[in-house]
PDB file of N, CA and C in Angstrom:
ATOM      1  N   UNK A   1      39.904  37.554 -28.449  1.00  0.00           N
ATOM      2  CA  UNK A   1      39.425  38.883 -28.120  1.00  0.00           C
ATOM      3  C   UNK A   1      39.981  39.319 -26.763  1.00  0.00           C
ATOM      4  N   UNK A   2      39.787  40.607 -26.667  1.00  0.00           N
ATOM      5  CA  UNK A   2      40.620  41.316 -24.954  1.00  0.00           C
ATOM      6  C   UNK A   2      39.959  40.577 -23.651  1.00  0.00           C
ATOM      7  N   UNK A   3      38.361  40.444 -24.145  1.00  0.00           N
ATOM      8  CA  UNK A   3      37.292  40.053 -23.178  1.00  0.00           C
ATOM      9  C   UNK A   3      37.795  38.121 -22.704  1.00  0.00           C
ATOM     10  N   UNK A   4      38.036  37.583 -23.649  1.00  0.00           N
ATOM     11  CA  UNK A   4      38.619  36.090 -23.751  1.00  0.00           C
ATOM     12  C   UNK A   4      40.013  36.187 -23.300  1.00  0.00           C
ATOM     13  N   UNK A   5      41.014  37.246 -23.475  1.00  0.00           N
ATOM     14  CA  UNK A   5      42.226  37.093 -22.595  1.00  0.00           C
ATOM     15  C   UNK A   5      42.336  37.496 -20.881  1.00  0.00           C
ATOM     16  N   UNK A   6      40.917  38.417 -20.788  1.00  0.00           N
ATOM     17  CA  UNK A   6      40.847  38.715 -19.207  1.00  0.00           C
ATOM     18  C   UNK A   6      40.441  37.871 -18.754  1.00  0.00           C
ATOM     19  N   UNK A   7      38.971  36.939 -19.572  1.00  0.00           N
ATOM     20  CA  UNK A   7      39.164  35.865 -18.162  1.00  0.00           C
ATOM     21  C   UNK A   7      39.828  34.395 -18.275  1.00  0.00           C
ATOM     22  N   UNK A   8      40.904  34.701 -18.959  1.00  0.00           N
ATOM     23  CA  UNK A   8      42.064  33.437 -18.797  1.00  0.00           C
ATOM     24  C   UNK A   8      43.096  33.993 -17.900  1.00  0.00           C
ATOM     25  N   UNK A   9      43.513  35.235 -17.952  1.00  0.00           N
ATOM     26  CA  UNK A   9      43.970  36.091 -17.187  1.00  0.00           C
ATOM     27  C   UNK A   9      43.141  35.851 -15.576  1.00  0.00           C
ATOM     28  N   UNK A  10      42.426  35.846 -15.283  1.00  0.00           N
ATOM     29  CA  UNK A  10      41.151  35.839 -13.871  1.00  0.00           C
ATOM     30  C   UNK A  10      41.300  34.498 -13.705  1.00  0.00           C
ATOM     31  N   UNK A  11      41.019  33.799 -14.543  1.00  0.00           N
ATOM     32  CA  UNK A  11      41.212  31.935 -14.357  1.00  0.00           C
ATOM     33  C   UNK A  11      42.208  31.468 -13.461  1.00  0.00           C
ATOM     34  N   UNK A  12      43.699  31.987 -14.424  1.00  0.00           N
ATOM     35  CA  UNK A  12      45.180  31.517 -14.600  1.00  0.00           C
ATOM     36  C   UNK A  12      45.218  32.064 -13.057  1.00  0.00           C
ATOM     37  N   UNK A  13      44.580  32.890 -12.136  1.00  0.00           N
ATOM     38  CA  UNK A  13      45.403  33.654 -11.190  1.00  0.00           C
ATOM     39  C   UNK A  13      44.432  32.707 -10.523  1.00  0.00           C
ATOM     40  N   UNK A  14      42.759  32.438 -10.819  1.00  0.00           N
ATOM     41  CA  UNK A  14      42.427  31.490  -9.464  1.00  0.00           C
ATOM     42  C   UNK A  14      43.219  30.150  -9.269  1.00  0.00           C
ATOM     43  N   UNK A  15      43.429  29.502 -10.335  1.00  0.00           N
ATOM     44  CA  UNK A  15      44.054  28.153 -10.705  1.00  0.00           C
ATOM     45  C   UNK A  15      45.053  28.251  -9.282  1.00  0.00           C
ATOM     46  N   UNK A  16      46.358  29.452  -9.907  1.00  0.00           N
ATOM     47  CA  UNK A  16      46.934  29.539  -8.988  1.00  0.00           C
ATOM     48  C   UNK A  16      47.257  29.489  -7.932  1.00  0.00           C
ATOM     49  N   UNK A  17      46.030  29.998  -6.850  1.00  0.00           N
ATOM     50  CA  UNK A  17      45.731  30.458  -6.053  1.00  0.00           C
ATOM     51  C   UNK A  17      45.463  29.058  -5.246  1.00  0.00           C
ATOM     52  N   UNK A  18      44.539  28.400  -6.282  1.00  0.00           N
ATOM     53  CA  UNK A  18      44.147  26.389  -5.320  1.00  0.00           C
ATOM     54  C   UNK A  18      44.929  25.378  -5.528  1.00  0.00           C
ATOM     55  N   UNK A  19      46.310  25.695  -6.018  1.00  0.00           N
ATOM     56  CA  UNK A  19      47.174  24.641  -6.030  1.00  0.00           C
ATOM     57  C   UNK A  19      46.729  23.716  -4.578  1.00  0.00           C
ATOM     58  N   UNK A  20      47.136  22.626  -4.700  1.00  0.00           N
ATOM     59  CA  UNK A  20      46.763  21.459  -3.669  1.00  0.00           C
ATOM     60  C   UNK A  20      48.060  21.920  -2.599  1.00  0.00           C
ATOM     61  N   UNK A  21      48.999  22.420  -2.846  1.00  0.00           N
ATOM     62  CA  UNK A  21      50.362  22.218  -1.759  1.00  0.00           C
ATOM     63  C   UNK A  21      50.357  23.734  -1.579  1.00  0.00           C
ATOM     64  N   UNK A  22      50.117  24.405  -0.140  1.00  0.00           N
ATOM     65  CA  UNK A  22      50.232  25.476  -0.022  1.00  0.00           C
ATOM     66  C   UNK A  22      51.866  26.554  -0.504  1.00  0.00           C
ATOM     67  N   UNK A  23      52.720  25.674  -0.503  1.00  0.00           N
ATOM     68  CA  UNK A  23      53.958  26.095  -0.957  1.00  0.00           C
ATOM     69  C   UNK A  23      53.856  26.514  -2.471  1.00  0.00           C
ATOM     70  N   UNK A  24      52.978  26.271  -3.062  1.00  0.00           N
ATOM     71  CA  UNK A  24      53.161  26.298  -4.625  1.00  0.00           C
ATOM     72  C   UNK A  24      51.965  27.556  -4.740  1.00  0.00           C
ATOM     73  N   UNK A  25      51.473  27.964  -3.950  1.00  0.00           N
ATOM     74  CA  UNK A  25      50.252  28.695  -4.253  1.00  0.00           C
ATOM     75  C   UNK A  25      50.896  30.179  -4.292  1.00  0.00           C
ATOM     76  N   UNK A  26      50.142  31.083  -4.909  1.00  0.00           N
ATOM     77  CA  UNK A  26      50.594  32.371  -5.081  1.00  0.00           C
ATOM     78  C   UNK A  26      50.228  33.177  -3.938  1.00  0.00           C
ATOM     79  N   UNK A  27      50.982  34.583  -3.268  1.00  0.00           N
ATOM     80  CA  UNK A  27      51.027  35.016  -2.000  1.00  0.00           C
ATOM     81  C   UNK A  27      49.772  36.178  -2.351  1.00  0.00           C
ATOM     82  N   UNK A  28      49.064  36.708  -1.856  1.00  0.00           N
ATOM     83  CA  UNK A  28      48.249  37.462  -2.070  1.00  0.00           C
ATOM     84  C   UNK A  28      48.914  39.003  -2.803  1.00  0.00           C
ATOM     85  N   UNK A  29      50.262  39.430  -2.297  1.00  0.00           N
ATOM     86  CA  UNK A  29      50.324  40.581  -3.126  1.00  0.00           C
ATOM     87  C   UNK A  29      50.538  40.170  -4.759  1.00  0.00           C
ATOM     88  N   UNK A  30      51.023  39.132  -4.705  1.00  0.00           N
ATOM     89  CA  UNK A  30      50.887  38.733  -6.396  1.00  0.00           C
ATOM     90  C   UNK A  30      49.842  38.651  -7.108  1.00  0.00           C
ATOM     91  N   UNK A  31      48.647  38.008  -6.117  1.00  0.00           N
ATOM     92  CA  UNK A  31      47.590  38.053  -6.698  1.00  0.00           C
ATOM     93  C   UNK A  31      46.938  39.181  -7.333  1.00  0.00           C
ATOM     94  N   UNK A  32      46.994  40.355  -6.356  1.00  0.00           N
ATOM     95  CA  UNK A  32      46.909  42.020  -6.144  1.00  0.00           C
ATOM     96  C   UNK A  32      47.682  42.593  -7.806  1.00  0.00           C
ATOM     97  N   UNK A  33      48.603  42.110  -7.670  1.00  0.00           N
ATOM     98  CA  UNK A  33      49.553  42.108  -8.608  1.00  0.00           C
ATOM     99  C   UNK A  33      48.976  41.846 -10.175  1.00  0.00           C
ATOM    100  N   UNK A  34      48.236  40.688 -10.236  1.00  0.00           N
ATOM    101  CA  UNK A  34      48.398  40.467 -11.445  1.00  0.00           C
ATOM    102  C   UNK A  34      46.732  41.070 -11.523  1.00  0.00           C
ATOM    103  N   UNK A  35      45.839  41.350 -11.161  1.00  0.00           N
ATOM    104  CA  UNK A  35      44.773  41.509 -11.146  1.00  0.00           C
ATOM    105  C   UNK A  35      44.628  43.285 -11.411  1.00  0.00           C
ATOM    106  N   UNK A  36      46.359  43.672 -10.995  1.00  0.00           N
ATOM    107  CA  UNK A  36      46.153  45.218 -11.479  1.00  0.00           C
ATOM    108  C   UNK A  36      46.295  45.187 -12.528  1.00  0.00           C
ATOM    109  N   UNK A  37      47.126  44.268 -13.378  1.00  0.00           N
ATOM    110  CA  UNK A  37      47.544  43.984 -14.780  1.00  0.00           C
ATOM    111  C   UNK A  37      46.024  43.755 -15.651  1.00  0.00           C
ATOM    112  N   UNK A  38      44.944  43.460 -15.422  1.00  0.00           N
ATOM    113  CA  UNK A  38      43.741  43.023 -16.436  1.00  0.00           C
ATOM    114  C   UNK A  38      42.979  44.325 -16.784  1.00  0.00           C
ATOM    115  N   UNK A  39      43.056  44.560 -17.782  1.00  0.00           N
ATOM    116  CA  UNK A  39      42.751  45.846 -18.225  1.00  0.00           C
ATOM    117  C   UNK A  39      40.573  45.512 -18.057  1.00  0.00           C
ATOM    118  N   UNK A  40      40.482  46.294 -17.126  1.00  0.00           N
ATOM    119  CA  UNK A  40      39.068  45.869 -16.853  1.00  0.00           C
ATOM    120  C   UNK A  40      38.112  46.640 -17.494  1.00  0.00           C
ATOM    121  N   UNK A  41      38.801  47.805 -17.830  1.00  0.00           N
ATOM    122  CA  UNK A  41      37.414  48.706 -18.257  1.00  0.00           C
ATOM    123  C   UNK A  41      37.434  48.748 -19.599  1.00  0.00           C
ATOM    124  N   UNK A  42      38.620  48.206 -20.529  1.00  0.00           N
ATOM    125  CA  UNK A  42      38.463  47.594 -22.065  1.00  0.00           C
ATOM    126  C   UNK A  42      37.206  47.170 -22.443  1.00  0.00           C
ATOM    127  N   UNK A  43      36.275  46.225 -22.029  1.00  0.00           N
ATOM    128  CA  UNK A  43      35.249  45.015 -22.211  1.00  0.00           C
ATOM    129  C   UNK A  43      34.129  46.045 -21.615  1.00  0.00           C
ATOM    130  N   UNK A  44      33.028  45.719 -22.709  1.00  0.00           N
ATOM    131  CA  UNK A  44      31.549  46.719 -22.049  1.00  0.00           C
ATOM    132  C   UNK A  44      31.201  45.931 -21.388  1.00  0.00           C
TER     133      UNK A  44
END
């Protein structure tokens, strides 16, 4: 469902975000980035 791909979508970007090696972690405008991508107002 849309509601089950946003928060794998929300997950996939925190995951990201706590990589253990700061080099591997995502920069905040990406984050910005992909979080404009989750269609939020789809899901009641």
């Amino acid at each position: 469902t849309l509601r089950n791909e946003m928060l794998v979508m929300i997950m996939e970007t925190g995951l990201s975000c706590s990589r253990k090696s700061p080099t591997e972690r995502v920069d905040m405008k990406e984050v910005v980035a992909r979080l404009k991508m989750i269609p939020w107002k789809a899901s009641p």
